[in-house]
N, C-alpha and C. Protein backbone atom coordinates (compact mmCIF):
# COMPACT_ATOMS: atom_id res chain seq x y z
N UNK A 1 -20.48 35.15 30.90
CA UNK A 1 -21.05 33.85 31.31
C UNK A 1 -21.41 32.98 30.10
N UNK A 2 -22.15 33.75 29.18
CA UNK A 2 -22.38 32.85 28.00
C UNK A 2 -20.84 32.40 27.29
N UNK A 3 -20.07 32.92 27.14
CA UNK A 3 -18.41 32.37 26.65
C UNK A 3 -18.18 31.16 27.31
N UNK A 4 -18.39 31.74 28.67
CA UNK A 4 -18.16 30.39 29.55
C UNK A 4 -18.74 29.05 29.32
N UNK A 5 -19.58 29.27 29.02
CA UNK A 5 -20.55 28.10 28.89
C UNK A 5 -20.41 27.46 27.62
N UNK A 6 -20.21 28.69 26.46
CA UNK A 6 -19.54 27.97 25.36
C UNK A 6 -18.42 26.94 24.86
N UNK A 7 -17.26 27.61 25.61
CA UNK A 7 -16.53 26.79 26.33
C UNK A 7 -16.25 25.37 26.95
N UNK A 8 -16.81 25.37 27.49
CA UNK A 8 -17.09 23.86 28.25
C UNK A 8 -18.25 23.07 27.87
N UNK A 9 -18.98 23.96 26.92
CA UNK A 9 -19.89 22.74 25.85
C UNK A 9 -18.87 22.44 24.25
N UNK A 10 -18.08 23.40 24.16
CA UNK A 10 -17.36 22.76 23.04
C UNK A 10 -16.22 21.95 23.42
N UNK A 11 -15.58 22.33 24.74
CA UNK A 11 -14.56 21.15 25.26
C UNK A 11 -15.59 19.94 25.02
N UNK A 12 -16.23 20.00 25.63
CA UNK A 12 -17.20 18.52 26.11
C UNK A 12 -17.68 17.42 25.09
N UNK A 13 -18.17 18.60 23.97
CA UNK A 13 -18.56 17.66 22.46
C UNK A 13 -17.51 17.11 22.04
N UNK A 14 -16.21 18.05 22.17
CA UNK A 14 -14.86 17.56 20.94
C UNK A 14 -14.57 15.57 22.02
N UNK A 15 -14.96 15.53 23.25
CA UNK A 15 -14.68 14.88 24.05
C UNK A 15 -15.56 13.59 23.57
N UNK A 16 -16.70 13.98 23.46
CA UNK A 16 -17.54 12.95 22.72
C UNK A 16 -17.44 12.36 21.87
N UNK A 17 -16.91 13.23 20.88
CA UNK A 17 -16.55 12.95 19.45
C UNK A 17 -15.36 11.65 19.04
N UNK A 18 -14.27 12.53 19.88
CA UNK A 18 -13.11 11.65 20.27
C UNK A 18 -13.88 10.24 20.87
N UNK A 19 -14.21 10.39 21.73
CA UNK A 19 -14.68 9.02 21.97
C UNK A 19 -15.67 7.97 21.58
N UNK A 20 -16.56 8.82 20.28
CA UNK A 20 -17.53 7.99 19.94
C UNK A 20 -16.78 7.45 18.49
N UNK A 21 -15.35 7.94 18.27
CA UNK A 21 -14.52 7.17 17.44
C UNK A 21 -13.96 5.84 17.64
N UNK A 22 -13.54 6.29 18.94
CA UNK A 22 -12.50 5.09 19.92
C UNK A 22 -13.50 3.73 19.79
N UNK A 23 -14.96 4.03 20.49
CA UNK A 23 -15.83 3.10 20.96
C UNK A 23 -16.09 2.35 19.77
N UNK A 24 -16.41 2.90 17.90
CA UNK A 24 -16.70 2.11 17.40
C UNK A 24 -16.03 1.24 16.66
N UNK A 25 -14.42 1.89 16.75
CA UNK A 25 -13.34 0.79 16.56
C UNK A 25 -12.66 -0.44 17.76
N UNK A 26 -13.65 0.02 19.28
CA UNK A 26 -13.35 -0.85 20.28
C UNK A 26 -14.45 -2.26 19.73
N UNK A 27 -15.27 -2.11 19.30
CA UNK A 27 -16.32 -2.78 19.19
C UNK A 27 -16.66 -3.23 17.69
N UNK A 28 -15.57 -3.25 16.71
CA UNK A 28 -15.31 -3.56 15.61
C UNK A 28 -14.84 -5.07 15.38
N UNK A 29 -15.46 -6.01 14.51
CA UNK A 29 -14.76 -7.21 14.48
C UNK A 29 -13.27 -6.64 14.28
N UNK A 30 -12.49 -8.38 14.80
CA UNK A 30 -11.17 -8.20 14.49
C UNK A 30 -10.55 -8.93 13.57
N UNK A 31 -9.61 -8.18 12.72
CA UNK A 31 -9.11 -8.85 11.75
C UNK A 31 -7.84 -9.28 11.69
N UNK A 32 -7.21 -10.76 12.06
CA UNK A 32 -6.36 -11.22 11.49
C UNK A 32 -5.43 -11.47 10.07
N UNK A 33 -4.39 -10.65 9.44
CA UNK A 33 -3.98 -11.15 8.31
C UNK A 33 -2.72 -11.88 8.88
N UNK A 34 -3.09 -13.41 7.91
CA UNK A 34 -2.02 -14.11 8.34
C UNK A 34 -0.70 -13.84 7.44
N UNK A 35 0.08 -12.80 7.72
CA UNK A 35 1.51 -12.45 6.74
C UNK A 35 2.19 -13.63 7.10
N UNK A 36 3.19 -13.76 6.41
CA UNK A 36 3.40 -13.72 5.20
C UNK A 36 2.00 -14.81 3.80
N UNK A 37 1.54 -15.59 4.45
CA UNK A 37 0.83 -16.68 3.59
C UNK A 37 -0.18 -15.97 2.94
N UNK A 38 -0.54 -14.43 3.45
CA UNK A 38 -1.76 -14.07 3.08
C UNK A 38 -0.42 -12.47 2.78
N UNK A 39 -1.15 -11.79 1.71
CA UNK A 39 -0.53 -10.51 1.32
C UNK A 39 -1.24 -9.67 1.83
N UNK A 40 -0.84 -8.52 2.89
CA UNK A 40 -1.28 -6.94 3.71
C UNK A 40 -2.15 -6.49 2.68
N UNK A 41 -2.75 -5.31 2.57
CA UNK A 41 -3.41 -4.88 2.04
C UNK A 41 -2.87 -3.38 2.20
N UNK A 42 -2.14 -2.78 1.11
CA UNK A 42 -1.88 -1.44 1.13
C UNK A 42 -2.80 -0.49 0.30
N UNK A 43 -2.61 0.92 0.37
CA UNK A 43 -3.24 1.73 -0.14
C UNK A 43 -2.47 2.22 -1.23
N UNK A 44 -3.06 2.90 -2.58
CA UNK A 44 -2.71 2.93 -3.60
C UNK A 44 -1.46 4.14 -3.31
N UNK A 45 -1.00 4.85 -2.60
CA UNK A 45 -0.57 6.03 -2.05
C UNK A 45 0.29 5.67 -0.61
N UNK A 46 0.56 4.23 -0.91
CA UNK A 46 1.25 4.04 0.25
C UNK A 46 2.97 3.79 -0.07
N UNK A 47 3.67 4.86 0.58
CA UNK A 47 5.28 5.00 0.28
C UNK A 47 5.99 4.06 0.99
N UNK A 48 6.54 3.05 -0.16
CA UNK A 48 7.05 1.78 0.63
C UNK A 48 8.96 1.89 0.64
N UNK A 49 9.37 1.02 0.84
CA UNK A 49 10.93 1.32 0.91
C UNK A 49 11.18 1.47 -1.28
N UNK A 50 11.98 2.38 -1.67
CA UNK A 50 12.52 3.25 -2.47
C UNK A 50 12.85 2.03 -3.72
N UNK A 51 12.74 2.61 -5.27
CA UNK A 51 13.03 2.02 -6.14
C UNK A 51 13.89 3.12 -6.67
N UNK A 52 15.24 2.89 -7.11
CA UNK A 52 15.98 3.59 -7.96
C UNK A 52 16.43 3.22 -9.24
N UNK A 53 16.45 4.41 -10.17
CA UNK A 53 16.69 4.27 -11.48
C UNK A 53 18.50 4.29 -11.75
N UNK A 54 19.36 3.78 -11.14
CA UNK A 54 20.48 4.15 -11.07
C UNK A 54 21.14 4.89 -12.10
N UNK A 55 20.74 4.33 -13.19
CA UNK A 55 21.01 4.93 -14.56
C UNK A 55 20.97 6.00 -14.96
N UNK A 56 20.02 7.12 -14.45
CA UNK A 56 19.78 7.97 -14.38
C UNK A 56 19.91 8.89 -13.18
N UNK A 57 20.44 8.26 -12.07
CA UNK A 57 20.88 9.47 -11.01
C UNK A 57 22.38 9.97 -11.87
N UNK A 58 22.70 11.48 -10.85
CA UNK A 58 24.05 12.04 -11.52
C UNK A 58 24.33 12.54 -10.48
N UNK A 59 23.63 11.82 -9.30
CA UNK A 59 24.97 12.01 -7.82
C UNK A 59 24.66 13.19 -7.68
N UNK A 60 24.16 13.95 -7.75
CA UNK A 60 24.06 15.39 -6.95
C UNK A 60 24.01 15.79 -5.35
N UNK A 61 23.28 14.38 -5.40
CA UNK A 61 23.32 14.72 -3.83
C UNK A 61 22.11 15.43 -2.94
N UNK A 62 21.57 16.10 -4.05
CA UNK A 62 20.01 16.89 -3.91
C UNK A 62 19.15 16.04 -2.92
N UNK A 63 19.02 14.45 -3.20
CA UNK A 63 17.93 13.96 -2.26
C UNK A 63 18.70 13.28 -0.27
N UNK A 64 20.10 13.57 -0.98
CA UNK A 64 21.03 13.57 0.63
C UNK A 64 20.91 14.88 1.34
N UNK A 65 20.88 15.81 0.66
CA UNK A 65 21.00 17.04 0.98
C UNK A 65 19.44 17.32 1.86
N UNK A 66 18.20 17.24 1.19
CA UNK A 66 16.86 17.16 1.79
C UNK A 66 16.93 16.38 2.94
N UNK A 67 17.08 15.25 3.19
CA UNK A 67 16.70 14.01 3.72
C UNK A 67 16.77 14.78 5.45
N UNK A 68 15.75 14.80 6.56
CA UNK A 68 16.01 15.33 7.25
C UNK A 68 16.60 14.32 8.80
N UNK A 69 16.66 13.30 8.01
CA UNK A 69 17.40 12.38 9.05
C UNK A 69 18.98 11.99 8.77
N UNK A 70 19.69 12.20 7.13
CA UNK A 70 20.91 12.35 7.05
C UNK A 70 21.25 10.73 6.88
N UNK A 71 19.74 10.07 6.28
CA UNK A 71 20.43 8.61 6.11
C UNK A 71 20.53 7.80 4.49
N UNK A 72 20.78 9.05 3.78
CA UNK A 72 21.46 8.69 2.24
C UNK A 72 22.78 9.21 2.16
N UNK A 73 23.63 8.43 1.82
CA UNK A 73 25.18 8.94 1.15
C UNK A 73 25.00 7.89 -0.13
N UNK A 74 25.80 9.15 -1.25
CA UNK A 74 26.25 8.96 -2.51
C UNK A 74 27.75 9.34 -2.64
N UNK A 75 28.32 8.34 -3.48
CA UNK A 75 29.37 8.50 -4.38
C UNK A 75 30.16 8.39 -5.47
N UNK A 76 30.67 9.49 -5.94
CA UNK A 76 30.33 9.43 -7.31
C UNK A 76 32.77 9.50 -7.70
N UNK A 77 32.72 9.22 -8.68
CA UNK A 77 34.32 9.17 -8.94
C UNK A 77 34.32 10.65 -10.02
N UNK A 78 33.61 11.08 -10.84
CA UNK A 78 33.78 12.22 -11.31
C UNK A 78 32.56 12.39 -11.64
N UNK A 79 31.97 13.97 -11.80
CA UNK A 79 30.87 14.36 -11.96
C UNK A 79 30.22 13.74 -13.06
N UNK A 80 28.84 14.03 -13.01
CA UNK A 80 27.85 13.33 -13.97
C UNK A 80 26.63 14.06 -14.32
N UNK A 81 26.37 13.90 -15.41
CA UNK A 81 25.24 14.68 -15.88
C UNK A 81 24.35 13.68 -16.77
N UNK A 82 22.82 14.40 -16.87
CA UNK A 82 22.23 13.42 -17.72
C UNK A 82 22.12 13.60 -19.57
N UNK A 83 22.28 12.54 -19.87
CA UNK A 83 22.21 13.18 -21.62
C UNK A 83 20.99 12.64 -21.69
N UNK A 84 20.68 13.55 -22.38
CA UNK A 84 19.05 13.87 -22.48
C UNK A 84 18.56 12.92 -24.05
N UNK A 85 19.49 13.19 -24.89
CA UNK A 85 19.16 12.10 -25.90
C UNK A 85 18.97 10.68 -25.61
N UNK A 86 19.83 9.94 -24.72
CA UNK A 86 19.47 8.38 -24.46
C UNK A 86 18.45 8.75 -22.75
N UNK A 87 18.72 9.50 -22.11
CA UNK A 87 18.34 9.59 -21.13
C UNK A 87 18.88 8.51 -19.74
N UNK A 88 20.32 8.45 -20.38
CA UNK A 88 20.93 7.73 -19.30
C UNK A 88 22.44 8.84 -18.68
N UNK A 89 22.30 8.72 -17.40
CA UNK A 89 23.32 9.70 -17.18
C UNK A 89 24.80 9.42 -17.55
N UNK A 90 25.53 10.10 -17.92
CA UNK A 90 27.05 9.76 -18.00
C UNK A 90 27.88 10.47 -17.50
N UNK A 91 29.33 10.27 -17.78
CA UNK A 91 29.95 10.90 -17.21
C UNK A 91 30.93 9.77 -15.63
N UNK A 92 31.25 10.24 -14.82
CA UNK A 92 31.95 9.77 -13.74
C UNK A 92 31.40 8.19 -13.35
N UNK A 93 31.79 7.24 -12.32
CA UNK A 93 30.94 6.04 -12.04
C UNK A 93 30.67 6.58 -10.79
N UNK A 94 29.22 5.63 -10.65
CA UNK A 94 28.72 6.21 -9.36
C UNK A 94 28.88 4.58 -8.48
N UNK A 95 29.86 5.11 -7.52
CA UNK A 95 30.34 4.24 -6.24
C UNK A 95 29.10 3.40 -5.22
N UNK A 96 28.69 4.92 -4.67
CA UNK A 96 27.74 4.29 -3.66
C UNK A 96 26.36 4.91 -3.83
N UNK A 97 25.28 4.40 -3.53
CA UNK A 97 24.20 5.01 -3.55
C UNK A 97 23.29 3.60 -1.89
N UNK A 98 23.52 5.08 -0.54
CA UNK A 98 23.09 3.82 0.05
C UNK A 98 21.79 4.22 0.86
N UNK A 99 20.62 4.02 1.39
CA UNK A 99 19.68 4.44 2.40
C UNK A 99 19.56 3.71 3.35
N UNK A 100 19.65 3.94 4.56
CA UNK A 100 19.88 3.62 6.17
C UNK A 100 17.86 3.43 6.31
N UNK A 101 17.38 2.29 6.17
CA UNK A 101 16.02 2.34 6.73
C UNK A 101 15.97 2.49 8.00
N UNK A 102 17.23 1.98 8.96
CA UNK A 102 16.87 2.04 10.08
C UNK A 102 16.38 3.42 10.75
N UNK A 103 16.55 4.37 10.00
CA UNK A 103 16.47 6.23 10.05
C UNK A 103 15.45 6.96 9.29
N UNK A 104 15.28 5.72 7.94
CA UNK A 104 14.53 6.78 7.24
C UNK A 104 12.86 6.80 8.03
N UNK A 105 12.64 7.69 7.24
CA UNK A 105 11.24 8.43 7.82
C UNK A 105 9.94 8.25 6.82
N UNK A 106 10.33 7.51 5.66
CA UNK A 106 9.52 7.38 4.42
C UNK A 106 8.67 8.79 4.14
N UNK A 107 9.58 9.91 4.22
CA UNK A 107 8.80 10.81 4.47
C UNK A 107 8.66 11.04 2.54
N UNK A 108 9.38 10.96 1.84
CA UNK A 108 9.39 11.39 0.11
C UNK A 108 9.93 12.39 -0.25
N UNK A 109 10.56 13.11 0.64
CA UNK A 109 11.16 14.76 -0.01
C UNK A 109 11.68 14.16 -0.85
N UNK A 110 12.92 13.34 -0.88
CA UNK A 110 14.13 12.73 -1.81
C UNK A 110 13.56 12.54 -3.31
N UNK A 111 12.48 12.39 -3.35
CA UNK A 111 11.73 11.70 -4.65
C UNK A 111 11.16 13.37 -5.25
N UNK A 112 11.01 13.94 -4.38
CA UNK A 112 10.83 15.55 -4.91
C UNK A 112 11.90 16.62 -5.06
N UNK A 113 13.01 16.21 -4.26
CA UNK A 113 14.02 16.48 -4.50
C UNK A 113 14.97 16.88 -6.08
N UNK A 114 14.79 15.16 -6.75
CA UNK A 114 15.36 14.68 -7.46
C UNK A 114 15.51 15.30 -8.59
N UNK A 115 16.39 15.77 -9.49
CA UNK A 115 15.96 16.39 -10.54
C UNK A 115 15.89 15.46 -11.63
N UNK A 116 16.25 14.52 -11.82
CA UNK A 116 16.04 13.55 -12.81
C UNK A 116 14.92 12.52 -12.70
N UNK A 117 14.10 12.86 -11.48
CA UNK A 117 12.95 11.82 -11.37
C UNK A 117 14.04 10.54 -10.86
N UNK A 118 14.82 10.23 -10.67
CA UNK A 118 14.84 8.02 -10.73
C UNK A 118 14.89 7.79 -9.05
N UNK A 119 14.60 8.49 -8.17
CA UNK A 119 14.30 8.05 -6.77
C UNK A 119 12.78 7.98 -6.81
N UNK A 120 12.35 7.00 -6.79
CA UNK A 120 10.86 6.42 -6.40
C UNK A 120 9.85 6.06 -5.24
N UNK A 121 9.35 6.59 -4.06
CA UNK A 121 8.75 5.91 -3.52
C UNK A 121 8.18 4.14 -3.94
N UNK A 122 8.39 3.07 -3.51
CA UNK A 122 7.96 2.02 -3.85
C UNK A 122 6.69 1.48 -3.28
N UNK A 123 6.72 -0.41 -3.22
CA UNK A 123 5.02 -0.63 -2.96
C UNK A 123 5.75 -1.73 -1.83
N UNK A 124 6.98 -1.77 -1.53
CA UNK A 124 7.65 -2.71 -0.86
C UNK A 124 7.19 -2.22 0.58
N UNK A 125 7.00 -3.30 1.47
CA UNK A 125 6.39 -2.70 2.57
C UNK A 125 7.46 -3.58 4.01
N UNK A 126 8.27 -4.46 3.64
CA UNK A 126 9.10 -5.22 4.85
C UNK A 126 10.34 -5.64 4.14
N UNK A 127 11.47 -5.19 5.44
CA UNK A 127 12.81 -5.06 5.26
C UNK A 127 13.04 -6.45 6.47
N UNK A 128 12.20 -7.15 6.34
CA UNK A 128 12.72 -7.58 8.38
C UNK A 128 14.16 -8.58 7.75
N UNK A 129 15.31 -8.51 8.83
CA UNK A 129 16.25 -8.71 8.44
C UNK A 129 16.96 -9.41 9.94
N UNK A 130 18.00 -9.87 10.37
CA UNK A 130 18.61 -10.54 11.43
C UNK A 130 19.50 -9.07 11.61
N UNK A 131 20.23 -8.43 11.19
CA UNK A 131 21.51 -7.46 11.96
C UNK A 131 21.08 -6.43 10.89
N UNK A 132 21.32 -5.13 11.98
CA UNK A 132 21.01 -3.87 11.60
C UNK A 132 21.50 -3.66 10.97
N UNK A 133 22.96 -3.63 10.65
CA UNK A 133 23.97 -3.32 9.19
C UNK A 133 22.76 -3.53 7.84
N UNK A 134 22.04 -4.89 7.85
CA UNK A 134 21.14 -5.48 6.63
C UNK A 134 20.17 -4.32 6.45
N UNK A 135 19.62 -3.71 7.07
CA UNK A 135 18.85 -2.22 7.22
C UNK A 135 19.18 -1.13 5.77
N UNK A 136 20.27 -1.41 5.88
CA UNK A 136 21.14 -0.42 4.49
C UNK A 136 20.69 -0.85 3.38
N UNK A 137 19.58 0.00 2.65
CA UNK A 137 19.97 -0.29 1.16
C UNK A 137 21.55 0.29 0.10
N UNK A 138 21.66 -0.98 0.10
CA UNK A 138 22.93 -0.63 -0.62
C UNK A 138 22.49 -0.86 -2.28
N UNK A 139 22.08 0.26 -3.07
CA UNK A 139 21.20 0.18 -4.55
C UNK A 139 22.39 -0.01 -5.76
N UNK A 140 23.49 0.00 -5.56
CA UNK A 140 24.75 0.26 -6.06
C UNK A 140 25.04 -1.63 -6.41
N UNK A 141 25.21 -2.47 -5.35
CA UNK A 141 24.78 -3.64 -4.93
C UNK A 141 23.86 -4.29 -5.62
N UNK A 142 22.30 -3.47 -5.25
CA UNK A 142 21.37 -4.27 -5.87
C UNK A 142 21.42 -3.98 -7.58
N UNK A 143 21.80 -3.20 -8.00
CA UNK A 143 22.14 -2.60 -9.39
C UNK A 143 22.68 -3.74 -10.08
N UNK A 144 23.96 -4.08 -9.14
CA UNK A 144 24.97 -5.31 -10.14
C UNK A 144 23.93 -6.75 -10.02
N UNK A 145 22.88 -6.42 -9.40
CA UNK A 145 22.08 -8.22 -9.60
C UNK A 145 21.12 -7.66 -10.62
N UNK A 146 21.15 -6.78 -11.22
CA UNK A 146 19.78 -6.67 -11.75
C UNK A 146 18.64 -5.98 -10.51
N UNK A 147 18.57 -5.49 -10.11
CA UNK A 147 17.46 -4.99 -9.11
C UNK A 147 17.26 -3.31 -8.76
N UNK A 148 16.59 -2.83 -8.56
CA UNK A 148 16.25 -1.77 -8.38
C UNK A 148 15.82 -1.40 -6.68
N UNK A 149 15.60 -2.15 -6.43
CA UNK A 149 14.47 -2.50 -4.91
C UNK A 149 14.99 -3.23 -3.76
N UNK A 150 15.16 -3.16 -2.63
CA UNK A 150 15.66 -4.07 -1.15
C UNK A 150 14.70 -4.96 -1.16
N UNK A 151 14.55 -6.31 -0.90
CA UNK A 151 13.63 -7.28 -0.74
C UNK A 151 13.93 -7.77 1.13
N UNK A 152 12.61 -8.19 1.35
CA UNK A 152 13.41 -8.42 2.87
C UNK A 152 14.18 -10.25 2.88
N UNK A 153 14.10 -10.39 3.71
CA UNK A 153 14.89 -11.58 3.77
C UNK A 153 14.61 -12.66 3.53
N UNK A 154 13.16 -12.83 4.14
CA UNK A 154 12.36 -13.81 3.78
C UNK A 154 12.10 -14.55 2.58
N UNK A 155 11.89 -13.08 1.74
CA UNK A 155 11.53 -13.60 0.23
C UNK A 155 12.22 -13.41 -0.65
N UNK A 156 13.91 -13.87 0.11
CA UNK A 156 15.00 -14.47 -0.81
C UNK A 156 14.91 -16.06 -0.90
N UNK A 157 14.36 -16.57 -0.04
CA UNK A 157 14.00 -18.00 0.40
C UNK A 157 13.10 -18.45 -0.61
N UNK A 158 13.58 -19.94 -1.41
CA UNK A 158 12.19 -20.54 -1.47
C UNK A 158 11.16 -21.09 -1.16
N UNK A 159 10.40 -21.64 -2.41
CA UNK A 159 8.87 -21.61 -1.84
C UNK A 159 8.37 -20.91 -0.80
N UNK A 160 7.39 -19.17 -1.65
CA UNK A 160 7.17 -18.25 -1.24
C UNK A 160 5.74 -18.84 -1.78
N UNK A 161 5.17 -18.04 -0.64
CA UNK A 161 3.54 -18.03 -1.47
C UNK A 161 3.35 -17.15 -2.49
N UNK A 162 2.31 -17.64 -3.40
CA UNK A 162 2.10 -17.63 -4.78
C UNK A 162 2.13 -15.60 -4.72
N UNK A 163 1.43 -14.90 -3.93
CA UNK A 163 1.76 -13.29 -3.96
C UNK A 163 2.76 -13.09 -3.88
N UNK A 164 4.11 -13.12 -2.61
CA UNK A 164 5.29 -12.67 -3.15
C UNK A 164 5.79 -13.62 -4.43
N UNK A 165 5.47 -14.59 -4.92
CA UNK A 165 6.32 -14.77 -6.44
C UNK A 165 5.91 -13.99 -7.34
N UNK A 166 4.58 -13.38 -7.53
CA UNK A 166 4.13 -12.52 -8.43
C UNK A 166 4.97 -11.12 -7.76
N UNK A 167 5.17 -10.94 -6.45
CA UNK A 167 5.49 -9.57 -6.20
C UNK A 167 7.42 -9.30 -6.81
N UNK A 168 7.87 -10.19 -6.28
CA UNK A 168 8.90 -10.28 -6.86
C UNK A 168 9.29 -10.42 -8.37
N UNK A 169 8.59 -11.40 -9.25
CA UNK A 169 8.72 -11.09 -10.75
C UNK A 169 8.15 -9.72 -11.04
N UNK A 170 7.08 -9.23 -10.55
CA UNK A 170 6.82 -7.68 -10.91
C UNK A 170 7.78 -6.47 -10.67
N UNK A 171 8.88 -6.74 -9.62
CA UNK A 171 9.70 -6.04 -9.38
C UNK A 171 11.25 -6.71 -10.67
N UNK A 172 11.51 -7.83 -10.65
CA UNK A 172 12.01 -8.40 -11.65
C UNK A 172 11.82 -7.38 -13.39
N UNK A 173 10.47 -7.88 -13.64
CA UNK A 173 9.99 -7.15 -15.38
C UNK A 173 10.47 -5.75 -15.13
N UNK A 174 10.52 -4.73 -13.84
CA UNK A 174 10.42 -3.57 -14.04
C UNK A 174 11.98 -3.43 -14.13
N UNK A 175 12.64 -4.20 -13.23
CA UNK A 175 14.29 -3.53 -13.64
C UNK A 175 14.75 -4.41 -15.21
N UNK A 176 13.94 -5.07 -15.45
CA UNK A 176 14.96 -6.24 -16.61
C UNK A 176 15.56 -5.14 -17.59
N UNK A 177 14.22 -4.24 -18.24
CA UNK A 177 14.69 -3.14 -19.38
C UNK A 177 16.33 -2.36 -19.33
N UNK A 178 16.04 -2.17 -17.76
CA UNK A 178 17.48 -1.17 -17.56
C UNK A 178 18.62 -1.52 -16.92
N UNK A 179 18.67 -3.16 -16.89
CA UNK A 179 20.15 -4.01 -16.02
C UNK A 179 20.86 -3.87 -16.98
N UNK A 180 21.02 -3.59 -18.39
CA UNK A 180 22.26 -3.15 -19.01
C UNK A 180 22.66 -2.25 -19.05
N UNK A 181 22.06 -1.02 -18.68
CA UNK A 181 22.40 0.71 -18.76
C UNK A 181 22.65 0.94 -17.25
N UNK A 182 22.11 -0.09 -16.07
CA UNK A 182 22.70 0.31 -14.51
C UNK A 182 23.54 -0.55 -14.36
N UNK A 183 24.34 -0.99 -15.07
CA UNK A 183 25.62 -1.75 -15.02
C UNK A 183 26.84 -0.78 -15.68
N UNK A 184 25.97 -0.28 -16.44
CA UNK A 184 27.00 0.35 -17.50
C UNK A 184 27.45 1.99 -16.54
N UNK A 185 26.39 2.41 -16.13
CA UNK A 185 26.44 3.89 -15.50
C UNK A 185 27.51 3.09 -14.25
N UNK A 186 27.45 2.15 -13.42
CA UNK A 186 28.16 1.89 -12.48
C UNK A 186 29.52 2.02 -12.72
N UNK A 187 30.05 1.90 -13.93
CA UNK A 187 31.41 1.94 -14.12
C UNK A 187 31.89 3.09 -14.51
N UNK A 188 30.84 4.17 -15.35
CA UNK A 188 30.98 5.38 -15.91
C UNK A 188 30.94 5.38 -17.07
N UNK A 189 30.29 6.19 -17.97
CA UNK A 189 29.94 6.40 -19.61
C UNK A 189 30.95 8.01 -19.88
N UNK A 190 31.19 7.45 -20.76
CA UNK A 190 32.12 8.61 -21.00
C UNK A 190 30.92 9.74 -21.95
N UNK A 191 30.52 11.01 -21.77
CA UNK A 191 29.91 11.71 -22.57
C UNK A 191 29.67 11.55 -23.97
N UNK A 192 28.94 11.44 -24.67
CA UNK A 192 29.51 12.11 -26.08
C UNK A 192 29.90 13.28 -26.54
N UNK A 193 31.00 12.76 -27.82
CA UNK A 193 31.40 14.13 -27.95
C UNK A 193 30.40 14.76 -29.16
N UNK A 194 30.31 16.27 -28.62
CA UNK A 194 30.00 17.10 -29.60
C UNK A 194 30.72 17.08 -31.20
N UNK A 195 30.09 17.29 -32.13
CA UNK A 195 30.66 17.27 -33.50
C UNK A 195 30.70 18.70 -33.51
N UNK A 196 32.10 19.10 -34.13
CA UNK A 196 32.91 20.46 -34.04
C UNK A 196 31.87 21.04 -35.69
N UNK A 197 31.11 22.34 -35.47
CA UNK A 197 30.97 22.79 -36.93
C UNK A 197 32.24 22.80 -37.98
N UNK A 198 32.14 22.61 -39.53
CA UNK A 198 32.61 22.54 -40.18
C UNK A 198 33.33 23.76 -40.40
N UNK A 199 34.62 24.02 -40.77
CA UNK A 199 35.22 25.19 -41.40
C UNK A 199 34.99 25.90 -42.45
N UNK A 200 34.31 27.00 -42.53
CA UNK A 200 33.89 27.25 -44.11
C UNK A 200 35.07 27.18 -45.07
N UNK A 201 35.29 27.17 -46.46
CA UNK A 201 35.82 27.51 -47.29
C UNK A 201 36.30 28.36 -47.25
N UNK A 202 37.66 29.33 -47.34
CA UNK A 202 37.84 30.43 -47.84
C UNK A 202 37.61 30.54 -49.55
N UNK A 203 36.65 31.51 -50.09
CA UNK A 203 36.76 31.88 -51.09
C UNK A 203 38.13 32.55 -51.66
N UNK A 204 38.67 31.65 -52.78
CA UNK A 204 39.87 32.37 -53.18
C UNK A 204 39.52 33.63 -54.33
């Protein structure tokens, strides 16, 4: 009897509980943000659509392979590896590098995946677009403009309010360093070659 009773006083509290949550967000002012004129407010830990280092992927395939929705394909024309001295990958050109938002899950395996680090969770938070095809990051694409990042549609348009122009030049400064090395990996870097040791002398 006492179980019993335990029972249906701990159903009953968890019931309270639950609801004395509900009630004080029913009864919470409400807050309007006017997007776009006014900028969302994200959290420092918030995984937005993906920044890639193109330069440094080598196509493995590792973060296609994780992905548990199956919405990254890569392609690569001959294998690639990273040289660790410039820290840009070489080797084969890499074709495609594309992510299907309409699928993804922003879940991050891909970014843990990665063995070279250059898949990024980002701070980008809207893709809104007219036709689902536009959904595709195609990074291969954004590579040849200089870009690292999908922007949504909107704020390809001018006169943006004064936050996305700062958000966009901040995404701008971060790819500027590496639009000559993700242009260059797009076509393929040929390795360097190793220098052959010298032949000793035969002593005559």
């Amino acid at each position: 009897m006492r179980d019993y009773a335990h029972n249906v006083w701990s159903a009953f509290s968890s019931i309270l509980i639950g609801l004395g949550v509900t009630l004080r967000y029913c009864f919470a002012k409400t807050i309007t943000v006017q997007y776009p004129d006014v900028a969302p407010t994200v959290k420092p830990r918030w995984r937005g659509f993906h920044w890639v280092e193109l330069e440094r992927c080598i196509a493995c395939e590792a973060c296609a392979k994780i992905c548990p929705v199956d919405c990254i394909v890569l392609q690569r024309s001959k294998p690639r590896k990273l040289d660790k001295a410039s820290g840009v990958a070489v080797g084969g050109a890499l074709l495609a590098y594309e992510i299907d938002y309409g699928k993804c899950l922003m879940c991050g395996l891909c970014t843990e995946a990665c063995p070279t680090s250059c898949v990024h969770m980002g701070d980008g938070h809207d893709l809104s677009c007219y036709r689902r095809e536009d959904c595709v990051g195609d990074f291969v694409a954004l590579a040849r403009q200089g870009r690292q990042t999908p922007e949504p549609l909107w704020m390809t348009k001018p006169r943006l309010p004064a936050w996305a122009q700062r958000q966009r030049q901040a995404w701008a400064d971060r790819a500027e360093p590496h639009r000559e090395a993700m242009l260059k990996t797009l076509e393929g870097i040929e390795p360097p070659k190793k220098d052959k040791p010298a032949k000793k002398e035969q002593e005559d």
